[in-house]
Protein backbone atom coordinates (compact mmCIF):
# COMPACT_ATOMS: atom_id res chain seq x y z
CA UNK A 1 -14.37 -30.76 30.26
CA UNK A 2 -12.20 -29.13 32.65
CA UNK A 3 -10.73 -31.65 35.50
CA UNK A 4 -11.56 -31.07 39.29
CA UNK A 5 -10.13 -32.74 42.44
CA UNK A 6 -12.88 -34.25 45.02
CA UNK A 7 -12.32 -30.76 47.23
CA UNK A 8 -13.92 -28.59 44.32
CA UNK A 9 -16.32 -31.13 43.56
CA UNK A 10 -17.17 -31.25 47.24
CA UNK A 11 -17.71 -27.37 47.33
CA UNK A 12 -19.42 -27.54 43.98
CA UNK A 13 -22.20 -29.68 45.18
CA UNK A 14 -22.74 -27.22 48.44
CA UNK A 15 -23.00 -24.82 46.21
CA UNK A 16 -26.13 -26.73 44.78
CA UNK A 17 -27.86 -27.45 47.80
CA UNK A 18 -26.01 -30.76 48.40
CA UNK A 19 -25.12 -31.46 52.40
CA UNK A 20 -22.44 -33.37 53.52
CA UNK A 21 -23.93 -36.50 55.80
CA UNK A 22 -21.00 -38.39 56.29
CA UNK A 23 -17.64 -39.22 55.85
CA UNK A 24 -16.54 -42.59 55.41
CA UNK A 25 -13.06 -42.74 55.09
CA UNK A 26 -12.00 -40.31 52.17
CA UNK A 27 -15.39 -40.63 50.74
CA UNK A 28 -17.50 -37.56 51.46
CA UNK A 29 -21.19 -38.53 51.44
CA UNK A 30 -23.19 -36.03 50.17
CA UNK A 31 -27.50 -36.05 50.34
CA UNK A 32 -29.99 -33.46 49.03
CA UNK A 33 -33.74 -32.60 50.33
CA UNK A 34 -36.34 -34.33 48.23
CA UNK A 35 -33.79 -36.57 46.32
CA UNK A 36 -33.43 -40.30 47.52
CA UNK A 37 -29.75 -40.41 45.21
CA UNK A 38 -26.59 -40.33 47.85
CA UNK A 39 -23.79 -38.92 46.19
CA UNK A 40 -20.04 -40.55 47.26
CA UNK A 41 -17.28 -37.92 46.07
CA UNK A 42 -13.57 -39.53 46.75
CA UNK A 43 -11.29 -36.78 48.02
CA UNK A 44 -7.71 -37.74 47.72
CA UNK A 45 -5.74 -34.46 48.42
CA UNK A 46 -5.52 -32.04 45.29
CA UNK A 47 -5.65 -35.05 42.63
CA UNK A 48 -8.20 -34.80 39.45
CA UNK A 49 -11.09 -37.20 39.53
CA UNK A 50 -11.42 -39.27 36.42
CA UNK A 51 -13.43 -37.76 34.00
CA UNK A 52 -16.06 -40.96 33.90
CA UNK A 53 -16.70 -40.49 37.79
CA UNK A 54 -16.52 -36.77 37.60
CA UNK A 55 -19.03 -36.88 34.24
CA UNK A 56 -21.33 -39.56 36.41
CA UNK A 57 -21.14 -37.10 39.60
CA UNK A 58 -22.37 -34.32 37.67
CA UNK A 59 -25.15 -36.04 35.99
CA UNK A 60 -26.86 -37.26 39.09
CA UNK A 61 -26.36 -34.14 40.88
CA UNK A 62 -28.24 -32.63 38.25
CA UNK A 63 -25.16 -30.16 37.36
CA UNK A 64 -24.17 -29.31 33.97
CA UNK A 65 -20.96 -29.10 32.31
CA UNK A 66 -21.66 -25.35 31.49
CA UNK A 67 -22.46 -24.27 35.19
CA UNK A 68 -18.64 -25.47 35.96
């Protein structure tokens, strides 16, 4: 799996219908129509998210590894 920073993760969820709600601190809060899971993306500059927190990010946005 390829690494992204919170920014691309960020665009990638807008990309899937995912709005941005909030920001709290460098945490982008991100909701979705019909879905009661809030998703918290951590945007430090251009640095890679882990690939536990990006893999867990993906999975309840409903985003597979193959639509990166």
């Amino acid at each position: 799996m390829k690494q992204l920073s919170g920014q691309d993760v960020c665009s990638l969820l807008k990309r899937n219908g995912w709005q941005l709600k909030r920001l709290n601190g460098s945490h982008h809060i991100f909701t979705k129509e019909g879905q009661i899971e809030r998703i918290s993306v951590p945007v430090h500059g251009n640095k890679p998210l882990k690939l536990g927190l990006l893999k867990a990010l993906l999975k309840v946005a409903g985003i597979q590894e193959k639509d990166l």
